[in-house]
Every structure is written in C-alpha cells, then in structure tokens.
C-alpha atoms as a PDB file:
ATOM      1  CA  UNK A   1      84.566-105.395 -50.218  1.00  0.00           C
ATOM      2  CA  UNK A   2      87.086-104.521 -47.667  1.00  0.00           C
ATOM      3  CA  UNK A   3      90.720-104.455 -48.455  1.00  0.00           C
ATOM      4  CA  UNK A   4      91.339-107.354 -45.997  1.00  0.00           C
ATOM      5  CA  UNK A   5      89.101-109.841 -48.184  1.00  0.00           C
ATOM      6  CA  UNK A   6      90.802-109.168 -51.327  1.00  0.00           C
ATOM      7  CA  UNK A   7      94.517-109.398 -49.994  1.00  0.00           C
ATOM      8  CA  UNK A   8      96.139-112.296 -49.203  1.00  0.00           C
ATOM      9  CA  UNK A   9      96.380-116.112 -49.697  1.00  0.00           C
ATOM     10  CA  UNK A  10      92.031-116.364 -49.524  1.00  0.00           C
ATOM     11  CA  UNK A  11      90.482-115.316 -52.677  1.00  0.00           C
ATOM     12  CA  UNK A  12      87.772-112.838 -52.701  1.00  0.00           C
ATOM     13  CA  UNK A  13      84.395-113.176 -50.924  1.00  0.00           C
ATOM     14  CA  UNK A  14      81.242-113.248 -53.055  1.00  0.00           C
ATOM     15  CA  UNK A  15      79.068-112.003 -49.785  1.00  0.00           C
ATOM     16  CA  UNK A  16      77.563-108.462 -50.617  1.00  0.00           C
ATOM     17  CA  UNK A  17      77.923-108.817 -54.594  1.00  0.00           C
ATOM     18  CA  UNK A  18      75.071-108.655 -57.236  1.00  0.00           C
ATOM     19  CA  UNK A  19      75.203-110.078 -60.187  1.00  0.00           C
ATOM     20  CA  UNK A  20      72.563-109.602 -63.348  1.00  0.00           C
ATOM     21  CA  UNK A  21      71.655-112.404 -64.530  1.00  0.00           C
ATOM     22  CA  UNK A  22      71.462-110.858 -68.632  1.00  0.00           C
ATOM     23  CA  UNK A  23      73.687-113.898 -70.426  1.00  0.00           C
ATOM     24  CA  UNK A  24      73.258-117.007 -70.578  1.00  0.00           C
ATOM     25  CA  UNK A  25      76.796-117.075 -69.094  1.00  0.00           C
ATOM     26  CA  UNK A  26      76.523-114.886 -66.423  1.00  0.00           C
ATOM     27  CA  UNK A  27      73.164-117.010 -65.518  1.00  0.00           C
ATOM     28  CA  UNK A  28      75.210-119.975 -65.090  1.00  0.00           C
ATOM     29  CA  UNK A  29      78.215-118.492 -63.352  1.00  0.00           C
ATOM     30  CA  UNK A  30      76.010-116.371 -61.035  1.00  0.00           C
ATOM     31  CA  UNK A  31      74.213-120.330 -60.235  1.00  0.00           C
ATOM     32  CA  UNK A  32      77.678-121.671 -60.044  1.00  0.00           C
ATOM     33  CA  UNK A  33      79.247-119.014 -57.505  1.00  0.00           C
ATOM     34  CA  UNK A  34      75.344-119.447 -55.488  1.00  0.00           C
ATOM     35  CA  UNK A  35      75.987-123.395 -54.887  1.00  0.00           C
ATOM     36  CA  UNK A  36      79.919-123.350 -53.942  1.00  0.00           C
ATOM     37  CA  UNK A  37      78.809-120.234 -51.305  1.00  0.00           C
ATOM     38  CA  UNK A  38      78.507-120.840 -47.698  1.00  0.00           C
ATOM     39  CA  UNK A  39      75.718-118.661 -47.209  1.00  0.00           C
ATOM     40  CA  UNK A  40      72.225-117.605 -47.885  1.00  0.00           C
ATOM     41  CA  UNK A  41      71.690-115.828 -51.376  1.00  0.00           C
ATOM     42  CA  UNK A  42      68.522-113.358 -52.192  1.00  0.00           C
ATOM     43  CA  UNK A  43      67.404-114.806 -56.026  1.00  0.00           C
ATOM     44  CA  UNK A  44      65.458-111.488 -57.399  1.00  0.00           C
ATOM     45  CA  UNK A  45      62.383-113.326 -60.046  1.00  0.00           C
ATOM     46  CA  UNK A  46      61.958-111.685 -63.275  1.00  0.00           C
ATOM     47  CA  UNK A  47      58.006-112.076 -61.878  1.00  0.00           C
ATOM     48  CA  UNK A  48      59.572-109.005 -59.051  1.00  0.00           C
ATOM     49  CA  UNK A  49      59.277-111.281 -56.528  1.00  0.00           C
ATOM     50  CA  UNK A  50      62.107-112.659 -54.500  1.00  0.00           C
ATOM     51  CA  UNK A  51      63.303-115.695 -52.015  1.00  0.00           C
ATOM     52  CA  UNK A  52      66.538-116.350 -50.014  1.00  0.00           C
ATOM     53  CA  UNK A  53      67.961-119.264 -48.479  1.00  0.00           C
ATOM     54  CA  UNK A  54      70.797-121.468 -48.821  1.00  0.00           C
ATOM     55  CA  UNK A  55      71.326-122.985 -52.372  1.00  0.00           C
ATOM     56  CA  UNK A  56      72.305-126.495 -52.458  1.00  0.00           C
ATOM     57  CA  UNK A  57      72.185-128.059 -55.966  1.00  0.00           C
ATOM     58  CA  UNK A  58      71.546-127.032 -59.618  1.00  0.00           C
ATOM     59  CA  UNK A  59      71.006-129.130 -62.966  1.00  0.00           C
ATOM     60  CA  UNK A  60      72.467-127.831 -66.150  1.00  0.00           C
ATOM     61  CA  UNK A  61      71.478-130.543 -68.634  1.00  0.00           C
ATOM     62  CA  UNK A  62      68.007-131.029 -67.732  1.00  0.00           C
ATOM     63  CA  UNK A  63      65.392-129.845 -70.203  1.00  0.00           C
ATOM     64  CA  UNK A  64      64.266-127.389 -67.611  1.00  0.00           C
ATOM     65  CA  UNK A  65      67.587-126.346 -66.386  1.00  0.00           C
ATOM     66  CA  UNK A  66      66.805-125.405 -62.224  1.00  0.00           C
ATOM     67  CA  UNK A  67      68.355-124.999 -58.702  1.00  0.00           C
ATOM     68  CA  UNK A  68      67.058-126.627 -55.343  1.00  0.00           C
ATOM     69  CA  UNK A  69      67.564-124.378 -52.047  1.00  0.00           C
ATOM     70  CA  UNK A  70      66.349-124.085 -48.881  1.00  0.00           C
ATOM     71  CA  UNK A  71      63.997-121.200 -47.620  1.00  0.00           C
ATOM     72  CA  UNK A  72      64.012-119.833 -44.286  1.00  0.00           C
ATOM     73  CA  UNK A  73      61.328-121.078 -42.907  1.00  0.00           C
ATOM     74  CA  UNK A  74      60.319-124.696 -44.814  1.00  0.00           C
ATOM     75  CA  UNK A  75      61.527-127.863 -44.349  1.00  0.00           C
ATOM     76  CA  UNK A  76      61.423-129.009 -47.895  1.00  0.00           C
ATOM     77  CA  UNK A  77      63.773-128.010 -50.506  1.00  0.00           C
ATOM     78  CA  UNK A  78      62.132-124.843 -53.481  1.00  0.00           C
ATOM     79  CA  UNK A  79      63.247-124.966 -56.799  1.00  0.00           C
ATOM     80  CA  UNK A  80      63.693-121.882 -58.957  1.00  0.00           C
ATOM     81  CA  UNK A  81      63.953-122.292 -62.975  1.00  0.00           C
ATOM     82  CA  UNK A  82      66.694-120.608 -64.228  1.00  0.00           C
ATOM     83  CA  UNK A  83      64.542-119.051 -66.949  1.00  0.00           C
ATOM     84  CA  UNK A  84      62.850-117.066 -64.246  1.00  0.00           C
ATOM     85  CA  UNK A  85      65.761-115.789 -62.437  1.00  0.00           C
ATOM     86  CA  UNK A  86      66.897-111.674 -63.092  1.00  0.00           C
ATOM     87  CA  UNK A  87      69.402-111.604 -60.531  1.00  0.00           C
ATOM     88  CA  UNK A  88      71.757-113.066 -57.849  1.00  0.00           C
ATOM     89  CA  UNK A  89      73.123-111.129 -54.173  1.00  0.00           C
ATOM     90  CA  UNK A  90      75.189-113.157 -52.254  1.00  0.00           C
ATOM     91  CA  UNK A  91      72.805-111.732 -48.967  1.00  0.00           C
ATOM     92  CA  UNK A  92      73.959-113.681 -46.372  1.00  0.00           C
ATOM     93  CA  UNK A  93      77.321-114.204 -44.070  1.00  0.00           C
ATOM     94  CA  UNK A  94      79.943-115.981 -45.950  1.00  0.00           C
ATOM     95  CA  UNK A  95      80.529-118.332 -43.081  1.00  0.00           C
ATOM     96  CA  UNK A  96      83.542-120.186 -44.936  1.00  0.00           C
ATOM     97  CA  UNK A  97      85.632-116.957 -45.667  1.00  0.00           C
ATOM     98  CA  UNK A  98      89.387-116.855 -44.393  1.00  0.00           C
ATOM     99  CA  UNK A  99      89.186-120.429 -43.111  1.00  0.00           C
ATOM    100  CA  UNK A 100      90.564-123.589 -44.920  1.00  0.00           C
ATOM    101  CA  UNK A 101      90.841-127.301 -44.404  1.00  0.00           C
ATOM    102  CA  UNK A 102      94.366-126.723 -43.038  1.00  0.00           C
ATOM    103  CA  UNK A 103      92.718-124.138 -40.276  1.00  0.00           C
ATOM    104  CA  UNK A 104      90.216-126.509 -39.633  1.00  0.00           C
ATOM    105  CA  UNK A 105      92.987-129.487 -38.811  1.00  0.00           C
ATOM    106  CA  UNK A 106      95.207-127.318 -36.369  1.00  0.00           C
ATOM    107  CA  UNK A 107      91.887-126.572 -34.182  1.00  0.00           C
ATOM    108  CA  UNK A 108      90.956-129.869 -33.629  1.00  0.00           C
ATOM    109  CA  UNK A 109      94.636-131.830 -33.556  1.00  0.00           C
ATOM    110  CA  UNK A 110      94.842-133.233 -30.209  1.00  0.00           C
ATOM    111  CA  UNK A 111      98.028-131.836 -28.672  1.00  0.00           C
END
C-alpha cells in the first residue's frame, strides 16, 4: 500500500491485500470487507481452485452460511459456501477509493 492511501481523511484501501481465511472471524470479516469493496476479489477454494468477480451479497444466518458474486464471464450470479473458502485478495481496482458522496455532488452541481 502506498503512503498516499493510508494518509489522509480516506481510510485505507483493501485492493492488493490477502487475507486467510483460518477463524471463523477472520472468515466473516474477510466476507464482510469482499461485499462493501468496489471491485473484483480472487476467492482461493480450499478444493485449490479459484474464481473472481465482483461480490454482491452474503447470508450469515442461513444454515449454509454463503456469498453470491458475479464471474467474469456469466450472466447469472455463483455462490461460494463459506465452508469452502481458504482465502480472500482484494484482486481487482478499488474503483471507489479517494472519492466520496461529497466529491460526487461538486461534479455534477450545475453551476
């Protein structure tokens, strides 16, 4: 992480970061982090397999506990169980980083 992404009034950027997946905990905050990103993230499968694409929702208090995201190149939303998930990059661009609602406002007020 470059010293301009951890200064200032924006808080960190997840893009580039890895996190293992070994607690319970870190499962769920690694899931958390993945659906409040604005970016793709790679899921590593404890199978050794892996997928990326954008991760939209997950469900905590279902009997089997899951996220839904989109893959690159389907239409239709995957799901991944959480019980089958090692680890969690945050791959892709962070296309939300440095910019706020209050940014957004002043670009688009009419003058």
């Amino acid at each position: 992480m470059s010293d301009d992404q951890s200064s200032g009034s924006h808080p960190p950027s997840w893009e580039g970061h890895r996190f293992l997946t070994d607690t319970e905990f870190a499962l769920r905050e690694a899931i958390k982090r993945a659906c409040d990103y604005r970016g793709d993230v790679t899921i590593f499968l404890k199978a050794g397999e892996q997928v990326s694409g954008y991760v939209f929702d997950h469900q905590d208090e279902t009997p089997h506990p899951h996220l839904k995201m989109y893959l690159a190149n389907q239409s239709e939303p995957s799901t991944v169980k959480y019980q089958d998930i090692a680890e969690i990059e945050f791959s892709g661009e962070d296309t939300a980083f440095g910019r706020s609602w209050d940014d957004w406002a002043k670009k688009w007020q009419q003058p």
